[in-house]
PDB file of N, CA and C in Angstrom:
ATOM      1  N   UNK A   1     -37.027  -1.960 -16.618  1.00  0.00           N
ATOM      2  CA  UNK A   1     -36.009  -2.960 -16.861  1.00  0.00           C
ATOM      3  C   UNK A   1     -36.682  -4.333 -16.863  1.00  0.00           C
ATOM      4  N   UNK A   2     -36.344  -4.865 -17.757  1.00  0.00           N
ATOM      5  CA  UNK A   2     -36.714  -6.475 -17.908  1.00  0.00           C
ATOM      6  C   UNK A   2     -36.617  -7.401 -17.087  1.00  0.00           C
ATOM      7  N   UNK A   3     -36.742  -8.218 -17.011  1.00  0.00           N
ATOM      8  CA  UNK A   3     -36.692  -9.921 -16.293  1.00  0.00           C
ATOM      9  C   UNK A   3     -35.344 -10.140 -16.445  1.00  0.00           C
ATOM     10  N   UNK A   4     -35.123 -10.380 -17.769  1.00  0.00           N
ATOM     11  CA  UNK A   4     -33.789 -10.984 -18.092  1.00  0.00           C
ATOM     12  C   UNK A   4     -32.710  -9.555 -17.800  1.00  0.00           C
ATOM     13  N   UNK A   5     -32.615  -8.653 -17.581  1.00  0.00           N
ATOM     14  CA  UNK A   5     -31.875  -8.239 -17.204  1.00  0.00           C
ATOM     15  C   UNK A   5     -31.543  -7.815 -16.033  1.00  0.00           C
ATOM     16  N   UNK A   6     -32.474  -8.024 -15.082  1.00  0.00           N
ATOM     17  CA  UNK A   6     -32.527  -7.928 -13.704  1.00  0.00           C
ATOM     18  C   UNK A   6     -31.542  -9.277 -13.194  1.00  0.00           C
ATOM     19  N   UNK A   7     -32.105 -10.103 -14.223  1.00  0.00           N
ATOM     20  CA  UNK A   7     -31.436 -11.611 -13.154  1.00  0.00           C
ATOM     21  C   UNK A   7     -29.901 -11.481 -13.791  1.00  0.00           C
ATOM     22  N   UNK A   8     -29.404 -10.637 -15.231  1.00  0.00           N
ATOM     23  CA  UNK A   8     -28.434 -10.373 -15.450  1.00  0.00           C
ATOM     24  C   UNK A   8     -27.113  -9.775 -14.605  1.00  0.00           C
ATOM     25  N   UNK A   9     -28.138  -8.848 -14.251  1.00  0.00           N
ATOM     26  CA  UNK A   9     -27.204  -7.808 -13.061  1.00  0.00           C
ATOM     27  C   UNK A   9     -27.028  -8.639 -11.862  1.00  0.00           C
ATOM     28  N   UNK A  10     -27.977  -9.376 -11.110  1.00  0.00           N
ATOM     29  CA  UNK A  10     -28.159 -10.246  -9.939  1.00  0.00           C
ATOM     30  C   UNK A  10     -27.301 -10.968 -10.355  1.00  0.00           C
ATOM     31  N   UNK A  11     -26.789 -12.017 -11.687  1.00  0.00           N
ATOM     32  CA  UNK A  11     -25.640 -12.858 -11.698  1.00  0.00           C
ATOM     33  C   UNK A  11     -24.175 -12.379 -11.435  1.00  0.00           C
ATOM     34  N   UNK A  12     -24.588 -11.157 -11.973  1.00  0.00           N
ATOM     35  CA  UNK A  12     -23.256 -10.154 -12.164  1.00  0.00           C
ATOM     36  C   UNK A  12     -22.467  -9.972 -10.953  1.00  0.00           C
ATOM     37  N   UNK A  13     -23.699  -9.926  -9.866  1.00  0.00           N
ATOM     38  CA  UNK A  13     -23.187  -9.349  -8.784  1.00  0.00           C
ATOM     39  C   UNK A  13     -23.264 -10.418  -7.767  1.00  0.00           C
ATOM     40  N   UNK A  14     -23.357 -11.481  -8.119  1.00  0.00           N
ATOM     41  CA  UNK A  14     -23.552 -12.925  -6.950  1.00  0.00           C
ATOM     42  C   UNK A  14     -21.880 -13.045  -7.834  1.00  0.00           C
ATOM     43  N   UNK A  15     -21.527 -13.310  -8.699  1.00  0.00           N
ATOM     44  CA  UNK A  15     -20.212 -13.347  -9.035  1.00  0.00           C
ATOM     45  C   UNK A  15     -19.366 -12.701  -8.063  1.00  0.00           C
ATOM     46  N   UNK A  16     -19.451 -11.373  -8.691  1.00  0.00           N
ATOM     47  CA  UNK A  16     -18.587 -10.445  -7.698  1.00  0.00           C
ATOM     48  C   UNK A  16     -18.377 -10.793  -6.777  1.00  0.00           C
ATOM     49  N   UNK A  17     -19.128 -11.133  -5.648  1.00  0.00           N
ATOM     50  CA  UNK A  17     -19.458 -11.565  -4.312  1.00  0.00           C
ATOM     51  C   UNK A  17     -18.948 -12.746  -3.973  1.00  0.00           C
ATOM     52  N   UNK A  18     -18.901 -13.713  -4.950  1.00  0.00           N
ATOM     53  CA  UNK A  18     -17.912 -14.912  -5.127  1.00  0.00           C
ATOM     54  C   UNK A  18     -16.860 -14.884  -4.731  1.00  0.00           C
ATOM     55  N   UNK A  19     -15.852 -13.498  -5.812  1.00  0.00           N
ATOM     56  CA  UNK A  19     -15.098 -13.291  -5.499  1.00  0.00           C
ATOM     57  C   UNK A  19     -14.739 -12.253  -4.669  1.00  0.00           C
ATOM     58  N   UNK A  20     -15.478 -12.149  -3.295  1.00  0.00           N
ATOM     59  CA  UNK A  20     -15.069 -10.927  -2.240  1.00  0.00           C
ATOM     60  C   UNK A  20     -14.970  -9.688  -2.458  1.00  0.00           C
ATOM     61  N   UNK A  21     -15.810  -9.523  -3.977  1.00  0.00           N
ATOM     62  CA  UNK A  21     -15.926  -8.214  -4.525  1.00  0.00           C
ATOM     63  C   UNK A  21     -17.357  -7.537  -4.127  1.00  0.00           C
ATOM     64  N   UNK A  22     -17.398  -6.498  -4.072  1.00  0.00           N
ATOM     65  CA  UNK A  22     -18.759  -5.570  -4.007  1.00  0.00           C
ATOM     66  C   UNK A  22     -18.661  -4.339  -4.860  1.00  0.00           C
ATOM     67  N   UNK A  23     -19.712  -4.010  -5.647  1.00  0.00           N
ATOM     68  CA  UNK A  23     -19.998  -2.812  -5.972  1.00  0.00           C
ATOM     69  C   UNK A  23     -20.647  -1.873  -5.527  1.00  0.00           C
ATOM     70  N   UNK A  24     -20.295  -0.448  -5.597  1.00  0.00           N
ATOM     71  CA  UNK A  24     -20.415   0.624  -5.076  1.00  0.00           C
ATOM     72  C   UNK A  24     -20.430   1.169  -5.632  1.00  0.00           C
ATOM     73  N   UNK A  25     -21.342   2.872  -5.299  1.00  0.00           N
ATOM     74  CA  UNK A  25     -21.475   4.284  -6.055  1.00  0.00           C
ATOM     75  C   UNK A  25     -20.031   5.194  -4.699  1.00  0.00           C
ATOM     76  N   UNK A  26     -19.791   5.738  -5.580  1.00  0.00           N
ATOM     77  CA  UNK A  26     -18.451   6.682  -4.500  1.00  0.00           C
ATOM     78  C   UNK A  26     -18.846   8.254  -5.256  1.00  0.00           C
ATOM     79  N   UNK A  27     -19.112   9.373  -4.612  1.00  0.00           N
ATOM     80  CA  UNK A  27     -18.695  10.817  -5.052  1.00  0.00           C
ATOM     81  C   UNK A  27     -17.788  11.306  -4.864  1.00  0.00           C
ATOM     82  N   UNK A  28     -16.980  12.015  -5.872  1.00  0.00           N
ATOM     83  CA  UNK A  28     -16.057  12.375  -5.789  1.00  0.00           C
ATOM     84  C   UNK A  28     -16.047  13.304  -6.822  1.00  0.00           C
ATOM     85  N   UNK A  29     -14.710  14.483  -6.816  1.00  0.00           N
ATOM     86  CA  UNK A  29     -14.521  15.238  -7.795  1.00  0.00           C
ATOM     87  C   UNK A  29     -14.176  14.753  -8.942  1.00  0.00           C
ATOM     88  N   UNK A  30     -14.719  15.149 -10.215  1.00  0.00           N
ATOM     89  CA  UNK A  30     -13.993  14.582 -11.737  1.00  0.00           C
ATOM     90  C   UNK A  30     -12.869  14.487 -12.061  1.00  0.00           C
ATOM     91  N   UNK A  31     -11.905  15.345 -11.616  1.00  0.00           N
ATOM     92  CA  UNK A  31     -10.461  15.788 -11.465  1.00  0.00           C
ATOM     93  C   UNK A  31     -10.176  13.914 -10.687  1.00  0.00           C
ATOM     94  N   UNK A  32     -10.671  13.660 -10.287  1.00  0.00           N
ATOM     95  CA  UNK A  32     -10.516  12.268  -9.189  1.00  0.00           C
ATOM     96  C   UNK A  32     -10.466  10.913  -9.478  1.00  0.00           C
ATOM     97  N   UNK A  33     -11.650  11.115 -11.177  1.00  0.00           N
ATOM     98  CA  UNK A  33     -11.829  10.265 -11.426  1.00  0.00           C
ATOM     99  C   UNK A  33     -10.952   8.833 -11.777  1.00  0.00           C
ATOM    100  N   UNK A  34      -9.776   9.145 -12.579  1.00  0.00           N
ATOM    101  CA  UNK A  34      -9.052   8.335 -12.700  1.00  0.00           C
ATOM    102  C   UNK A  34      -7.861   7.220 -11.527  1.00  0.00           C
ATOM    103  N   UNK A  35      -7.996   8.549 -10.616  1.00  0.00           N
ATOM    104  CA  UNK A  35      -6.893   8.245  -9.169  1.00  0.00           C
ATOM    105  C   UNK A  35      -8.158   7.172  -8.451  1.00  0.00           C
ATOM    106  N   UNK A  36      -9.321   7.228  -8.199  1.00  0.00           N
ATOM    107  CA  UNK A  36     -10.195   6.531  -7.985  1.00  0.00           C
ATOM    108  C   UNK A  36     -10.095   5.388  -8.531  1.00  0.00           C
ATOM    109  N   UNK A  37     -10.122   4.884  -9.898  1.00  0.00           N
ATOM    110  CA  UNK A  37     -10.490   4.320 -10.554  1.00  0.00           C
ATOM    111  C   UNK A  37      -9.419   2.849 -10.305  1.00  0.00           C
ATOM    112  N   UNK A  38      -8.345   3.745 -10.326  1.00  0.00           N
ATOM    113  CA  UNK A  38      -6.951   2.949 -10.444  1.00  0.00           C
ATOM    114  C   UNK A  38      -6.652   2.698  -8.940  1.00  0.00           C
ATOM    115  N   UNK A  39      -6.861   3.123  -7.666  1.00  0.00           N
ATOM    116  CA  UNK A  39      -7.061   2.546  -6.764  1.00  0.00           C
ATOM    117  C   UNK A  39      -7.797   1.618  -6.398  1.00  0.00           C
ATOM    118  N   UNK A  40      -9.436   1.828  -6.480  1.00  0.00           N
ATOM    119  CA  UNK A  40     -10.390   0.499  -6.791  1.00  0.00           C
ATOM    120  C   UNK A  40      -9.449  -1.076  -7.509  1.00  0.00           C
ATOM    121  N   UNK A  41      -8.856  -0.770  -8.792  1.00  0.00           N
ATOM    122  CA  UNK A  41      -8.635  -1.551  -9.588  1.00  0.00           C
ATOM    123  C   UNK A  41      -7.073  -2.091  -8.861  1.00  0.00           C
ATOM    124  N   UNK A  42      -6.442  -1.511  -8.126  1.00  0.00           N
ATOM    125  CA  UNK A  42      -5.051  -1.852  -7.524  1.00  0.00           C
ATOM    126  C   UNK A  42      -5.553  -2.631  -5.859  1.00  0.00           C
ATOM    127  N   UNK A  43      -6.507  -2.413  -5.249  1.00  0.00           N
ATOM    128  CA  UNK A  43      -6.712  -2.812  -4.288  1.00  0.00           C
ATOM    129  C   UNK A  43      -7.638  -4.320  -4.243  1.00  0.00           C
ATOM    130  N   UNK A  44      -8.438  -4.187  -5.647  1.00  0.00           N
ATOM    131  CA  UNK A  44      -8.990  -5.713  -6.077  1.00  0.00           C
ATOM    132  C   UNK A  44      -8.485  -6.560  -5.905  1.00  0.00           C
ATOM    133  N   UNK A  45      -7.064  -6.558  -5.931  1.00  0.00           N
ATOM    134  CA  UNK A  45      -5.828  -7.527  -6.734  1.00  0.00           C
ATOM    135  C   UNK A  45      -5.878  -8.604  -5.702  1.00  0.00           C
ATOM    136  N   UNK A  46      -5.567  -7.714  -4.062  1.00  0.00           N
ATOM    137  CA  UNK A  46      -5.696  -8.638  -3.088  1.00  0.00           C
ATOM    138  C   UNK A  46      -4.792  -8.905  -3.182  1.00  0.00           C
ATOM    139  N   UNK A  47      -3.377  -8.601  -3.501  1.00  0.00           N
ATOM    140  CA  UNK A  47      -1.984  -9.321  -2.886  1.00  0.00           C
ATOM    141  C   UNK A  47      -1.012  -8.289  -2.512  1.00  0.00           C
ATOM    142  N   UNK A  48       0.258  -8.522  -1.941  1.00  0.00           N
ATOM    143  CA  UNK A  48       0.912  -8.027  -1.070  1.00  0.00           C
ATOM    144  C   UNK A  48       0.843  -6.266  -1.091  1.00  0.00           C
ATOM    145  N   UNK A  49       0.774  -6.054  -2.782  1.00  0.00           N
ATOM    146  CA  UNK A  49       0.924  -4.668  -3.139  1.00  0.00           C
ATOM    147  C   UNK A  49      -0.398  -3.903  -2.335  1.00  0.00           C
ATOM    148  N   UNK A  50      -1.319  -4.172  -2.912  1.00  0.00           N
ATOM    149  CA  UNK A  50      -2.975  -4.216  -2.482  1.00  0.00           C
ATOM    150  C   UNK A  50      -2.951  -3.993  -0.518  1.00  0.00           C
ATOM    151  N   UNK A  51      -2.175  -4.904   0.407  1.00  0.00           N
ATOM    152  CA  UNK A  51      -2.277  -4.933   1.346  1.00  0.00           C
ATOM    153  C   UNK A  51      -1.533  -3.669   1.643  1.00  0.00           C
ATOM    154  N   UNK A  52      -0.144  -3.424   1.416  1.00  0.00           N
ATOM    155  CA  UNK A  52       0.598  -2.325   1.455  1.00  0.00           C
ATOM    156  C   UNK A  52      -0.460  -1.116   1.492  1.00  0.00           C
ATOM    157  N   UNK A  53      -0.720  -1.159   0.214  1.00  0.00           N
ATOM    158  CA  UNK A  53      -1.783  -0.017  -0.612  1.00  0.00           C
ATOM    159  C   UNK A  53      -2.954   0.992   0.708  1.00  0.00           C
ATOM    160  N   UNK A  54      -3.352  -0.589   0.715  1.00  0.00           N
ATOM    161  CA  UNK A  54      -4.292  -0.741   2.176  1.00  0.00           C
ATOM    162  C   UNK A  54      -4.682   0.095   3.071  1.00  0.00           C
ATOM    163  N   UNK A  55      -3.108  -0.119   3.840  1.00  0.00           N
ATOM    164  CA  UNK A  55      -2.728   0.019   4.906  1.00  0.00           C
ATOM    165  C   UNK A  55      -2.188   1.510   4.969  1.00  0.00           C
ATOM    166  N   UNK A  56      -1.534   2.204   3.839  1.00  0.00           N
ATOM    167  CA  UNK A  56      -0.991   3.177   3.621  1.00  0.00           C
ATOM    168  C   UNK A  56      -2.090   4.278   3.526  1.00  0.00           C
ATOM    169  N   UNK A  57      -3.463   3.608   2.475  1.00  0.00           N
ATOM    170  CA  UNK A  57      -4.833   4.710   2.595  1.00  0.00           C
ATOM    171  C   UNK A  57      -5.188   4.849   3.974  1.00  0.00           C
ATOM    172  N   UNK A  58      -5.221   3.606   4.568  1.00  0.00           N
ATOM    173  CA  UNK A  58      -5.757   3.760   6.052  1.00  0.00           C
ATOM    174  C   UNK A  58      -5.258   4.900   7.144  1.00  0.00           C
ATOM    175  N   UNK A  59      -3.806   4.832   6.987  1.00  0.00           N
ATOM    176  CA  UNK A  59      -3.306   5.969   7.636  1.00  0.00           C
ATOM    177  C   UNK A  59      -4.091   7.063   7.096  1.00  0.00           C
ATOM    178  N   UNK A  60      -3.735   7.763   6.098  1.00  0.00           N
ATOM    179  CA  UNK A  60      -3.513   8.724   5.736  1.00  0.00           C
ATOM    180  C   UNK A  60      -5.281   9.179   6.130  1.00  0.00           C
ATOM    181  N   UNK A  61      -6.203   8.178   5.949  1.00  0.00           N
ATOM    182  CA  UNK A  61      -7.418   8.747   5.757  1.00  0.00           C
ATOM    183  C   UNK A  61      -7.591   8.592   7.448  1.00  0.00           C
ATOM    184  N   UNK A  62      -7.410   8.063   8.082  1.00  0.00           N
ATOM    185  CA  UNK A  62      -7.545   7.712   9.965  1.00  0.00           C
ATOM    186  C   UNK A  62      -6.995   9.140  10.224  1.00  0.00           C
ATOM    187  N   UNK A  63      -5.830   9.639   9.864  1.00  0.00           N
ATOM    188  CA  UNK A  63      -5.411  11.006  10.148  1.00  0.00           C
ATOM    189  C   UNK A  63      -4.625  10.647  11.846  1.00  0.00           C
ATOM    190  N   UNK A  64      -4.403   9.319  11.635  1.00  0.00           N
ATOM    191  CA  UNK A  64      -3.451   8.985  13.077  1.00  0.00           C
ATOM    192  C   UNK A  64      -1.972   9.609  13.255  1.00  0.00           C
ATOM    193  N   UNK A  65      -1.309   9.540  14.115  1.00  0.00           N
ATOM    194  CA  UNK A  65       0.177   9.655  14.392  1.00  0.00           C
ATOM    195  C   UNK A  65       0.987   8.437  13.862  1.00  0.00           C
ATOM    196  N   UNK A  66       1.720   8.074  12.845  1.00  0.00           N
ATOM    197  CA  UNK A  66       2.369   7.052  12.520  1.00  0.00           C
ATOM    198  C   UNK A  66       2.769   6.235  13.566  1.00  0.00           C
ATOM    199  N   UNK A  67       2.851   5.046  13.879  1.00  0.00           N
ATOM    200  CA  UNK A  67       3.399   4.243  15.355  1.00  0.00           C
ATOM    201  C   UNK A  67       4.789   4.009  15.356  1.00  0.00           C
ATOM    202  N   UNK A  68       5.231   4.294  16.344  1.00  0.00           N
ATOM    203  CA  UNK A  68       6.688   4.026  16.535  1.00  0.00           C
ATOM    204  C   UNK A  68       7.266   2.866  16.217  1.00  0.00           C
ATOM    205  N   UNK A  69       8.631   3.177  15.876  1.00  0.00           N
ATOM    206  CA  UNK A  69       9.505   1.884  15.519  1.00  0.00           C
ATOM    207  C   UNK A  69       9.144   1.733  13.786  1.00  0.00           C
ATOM    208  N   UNK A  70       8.773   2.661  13.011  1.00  0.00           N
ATOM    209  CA  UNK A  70       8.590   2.833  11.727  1.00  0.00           C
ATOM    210  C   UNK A  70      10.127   2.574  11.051  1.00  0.00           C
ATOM    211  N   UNK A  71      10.896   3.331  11.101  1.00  0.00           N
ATOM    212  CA  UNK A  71      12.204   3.067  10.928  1.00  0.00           C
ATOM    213  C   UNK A  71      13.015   1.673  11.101  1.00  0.00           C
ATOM    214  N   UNK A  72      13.113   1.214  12.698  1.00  0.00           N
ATOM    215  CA  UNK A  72      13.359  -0.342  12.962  1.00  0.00           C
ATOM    216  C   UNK A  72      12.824  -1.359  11.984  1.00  0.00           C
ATOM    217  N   UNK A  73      10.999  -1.143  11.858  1.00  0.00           N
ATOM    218  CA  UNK A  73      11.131  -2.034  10.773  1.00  0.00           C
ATOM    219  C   UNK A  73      11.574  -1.961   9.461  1.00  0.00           C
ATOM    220  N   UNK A  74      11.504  -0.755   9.078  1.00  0.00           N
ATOM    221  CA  UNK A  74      11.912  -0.545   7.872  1.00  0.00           C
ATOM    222  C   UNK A  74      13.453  -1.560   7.260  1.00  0.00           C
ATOM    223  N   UNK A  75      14.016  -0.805   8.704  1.00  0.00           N
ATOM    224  CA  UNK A  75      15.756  -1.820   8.189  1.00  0.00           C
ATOM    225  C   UNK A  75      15.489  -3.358   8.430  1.00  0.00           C
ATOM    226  N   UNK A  76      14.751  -3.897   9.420  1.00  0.00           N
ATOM    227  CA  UNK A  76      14.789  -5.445   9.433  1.00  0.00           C
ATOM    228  C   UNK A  76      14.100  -5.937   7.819  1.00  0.00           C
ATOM    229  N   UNK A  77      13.316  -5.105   7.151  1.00  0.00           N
ATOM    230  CA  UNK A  77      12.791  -6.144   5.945  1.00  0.00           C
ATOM    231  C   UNK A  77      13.884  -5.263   4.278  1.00  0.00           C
ATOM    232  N   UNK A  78      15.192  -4.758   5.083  1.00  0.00           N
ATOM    233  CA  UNK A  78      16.230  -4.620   4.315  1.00  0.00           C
ATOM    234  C   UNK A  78      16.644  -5.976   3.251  1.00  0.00           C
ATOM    235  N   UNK A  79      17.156  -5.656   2.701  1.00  0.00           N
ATOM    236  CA  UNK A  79      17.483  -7.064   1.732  1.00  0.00           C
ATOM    237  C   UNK A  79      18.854  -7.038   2.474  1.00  0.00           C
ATOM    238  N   UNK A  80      19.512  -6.170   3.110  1.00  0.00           N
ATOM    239  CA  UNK A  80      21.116  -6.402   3.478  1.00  0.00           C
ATOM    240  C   UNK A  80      21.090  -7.308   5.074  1.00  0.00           C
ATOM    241  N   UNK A  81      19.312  -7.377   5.178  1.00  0.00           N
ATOM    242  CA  UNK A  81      19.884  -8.319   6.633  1.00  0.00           C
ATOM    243  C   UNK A  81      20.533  -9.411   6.824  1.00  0.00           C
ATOM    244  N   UNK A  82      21.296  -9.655   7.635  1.00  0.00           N
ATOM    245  CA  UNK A  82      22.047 -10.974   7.284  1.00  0.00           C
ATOM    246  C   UNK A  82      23.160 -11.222   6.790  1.00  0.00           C
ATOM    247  N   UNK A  83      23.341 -10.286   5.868  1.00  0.00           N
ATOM    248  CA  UNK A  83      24.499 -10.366   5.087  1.00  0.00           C
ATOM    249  C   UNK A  83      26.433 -10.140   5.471  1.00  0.00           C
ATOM    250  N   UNK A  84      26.744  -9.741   6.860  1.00  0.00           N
ATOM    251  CA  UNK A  84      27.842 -10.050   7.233  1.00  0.00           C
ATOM    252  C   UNK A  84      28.250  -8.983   6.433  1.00  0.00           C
ATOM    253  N   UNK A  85      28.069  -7.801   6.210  1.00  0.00           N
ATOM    254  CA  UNK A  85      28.879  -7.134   6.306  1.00  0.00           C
ATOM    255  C   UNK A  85      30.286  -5.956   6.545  1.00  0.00           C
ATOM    256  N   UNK A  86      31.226  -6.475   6.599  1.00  0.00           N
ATOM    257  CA  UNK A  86      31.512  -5.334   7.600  1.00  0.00           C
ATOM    258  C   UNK A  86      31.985  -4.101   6.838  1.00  0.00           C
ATOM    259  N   UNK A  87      31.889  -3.454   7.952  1.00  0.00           N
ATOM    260  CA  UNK A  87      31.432  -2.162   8.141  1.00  0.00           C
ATOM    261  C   UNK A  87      32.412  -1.327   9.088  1.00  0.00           C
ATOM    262  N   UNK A  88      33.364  -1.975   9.333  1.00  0.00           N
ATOM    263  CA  UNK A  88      34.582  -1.348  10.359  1.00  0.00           C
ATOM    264  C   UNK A  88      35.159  -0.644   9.620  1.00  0.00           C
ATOM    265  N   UNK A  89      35.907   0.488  10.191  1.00  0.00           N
ATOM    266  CA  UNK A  89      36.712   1.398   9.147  1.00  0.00           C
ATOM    267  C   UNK A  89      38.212   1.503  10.136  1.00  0.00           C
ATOM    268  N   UNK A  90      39.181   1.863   9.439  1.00  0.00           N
ATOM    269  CA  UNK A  90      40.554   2.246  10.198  1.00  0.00           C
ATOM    270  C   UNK A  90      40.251   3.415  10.934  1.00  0.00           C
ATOM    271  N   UNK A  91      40.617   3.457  12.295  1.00  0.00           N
ATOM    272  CA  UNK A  91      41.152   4.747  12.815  1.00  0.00           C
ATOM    273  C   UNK A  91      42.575   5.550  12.606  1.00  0.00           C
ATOM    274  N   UNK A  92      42.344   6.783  12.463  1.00  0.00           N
ATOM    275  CA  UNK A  92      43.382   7.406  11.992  1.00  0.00           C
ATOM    276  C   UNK A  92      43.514   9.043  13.158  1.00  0.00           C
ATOM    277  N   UNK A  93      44.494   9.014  12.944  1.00  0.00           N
ATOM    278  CA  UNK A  93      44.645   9.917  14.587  1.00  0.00           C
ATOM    279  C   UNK A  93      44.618  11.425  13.572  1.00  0.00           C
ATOM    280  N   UNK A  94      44.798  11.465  12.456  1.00  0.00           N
ATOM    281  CA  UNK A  94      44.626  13.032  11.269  1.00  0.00           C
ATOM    282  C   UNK A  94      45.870  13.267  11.499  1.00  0.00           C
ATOM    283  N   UNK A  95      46.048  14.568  10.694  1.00  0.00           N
ATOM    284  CA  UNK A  95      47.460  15.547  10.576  1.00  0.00           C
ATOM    285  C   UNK A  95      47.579  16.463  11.984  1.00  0.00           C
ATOM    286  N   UNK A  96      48.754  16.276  11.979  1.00  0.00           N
ATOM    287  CA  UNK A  96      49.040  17.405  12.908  1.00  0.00           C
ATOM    288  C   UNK A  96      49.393  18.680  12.445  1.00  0.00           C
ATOM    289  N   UNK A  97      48.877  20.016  12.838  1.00  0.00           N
ATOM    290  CA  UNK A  97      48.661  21.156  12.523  1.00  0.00           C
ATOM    291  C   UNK A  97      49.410  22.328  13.360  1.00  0.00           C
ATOM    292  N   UNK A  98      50.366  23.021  12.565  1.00  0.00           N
ATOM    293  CA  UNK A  98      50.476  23.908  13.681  1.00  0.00           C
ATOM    294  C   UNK A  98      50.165  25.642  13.644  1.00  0.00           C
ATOM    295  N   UNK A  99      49.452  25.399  14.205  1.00  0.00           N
ATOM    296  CA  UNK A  99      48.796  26.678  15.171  1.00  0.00           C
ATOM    297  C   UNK A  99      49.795  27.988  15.301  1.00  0.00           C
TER     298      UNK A  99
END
């Protein structure tokens, strides 16, 4: 390999690095290739989705116990928080039946 293409790749990758990127070799099955590919390329992004993304591989690959209160948060980042709704219903004593 040449001069000029050595310092090519070296720009290439002082870029990258610029931007908090790194390149890597990964093995994996061929069948993989694309689910790979498109993860790499979804986790680049670096915004909220990406963090989600994240956090969701992390589990799954940590092989932890999910942490409690999964649910609780789930409903506080509801879009209905806040919203005053009620939710009371009539009581009704039913039919009377005879036996």
């Amino acid at each position: 390999m040449g001069n000029s293409q050595r310092r090519a790749i070296q720009n290439y990758r002082t870029r990258l690095g610029e931007r908090g990127l790194a390149r890597f070799e990964v093995l994996a099955r061929d069948a993989d290739r694309d689910l790979i590919r498109s993860l790499a390329r979804r986790l680049a992004e670096d915004d909220a989705e990406a963090s989600k993304l994240r956090a969701i591989v992390g589990e799954a690959v940590a092989g932890e116990p999910p942490k409690k209160g999964g649910i609780l948060a789930a409903l506080r980042r509801s879009p209905l928080v806040g919203a005053d709704l009620d939710l009371s219903r009539q009581r009704e004593e039913g039919r009377k039946v005879d036996l």
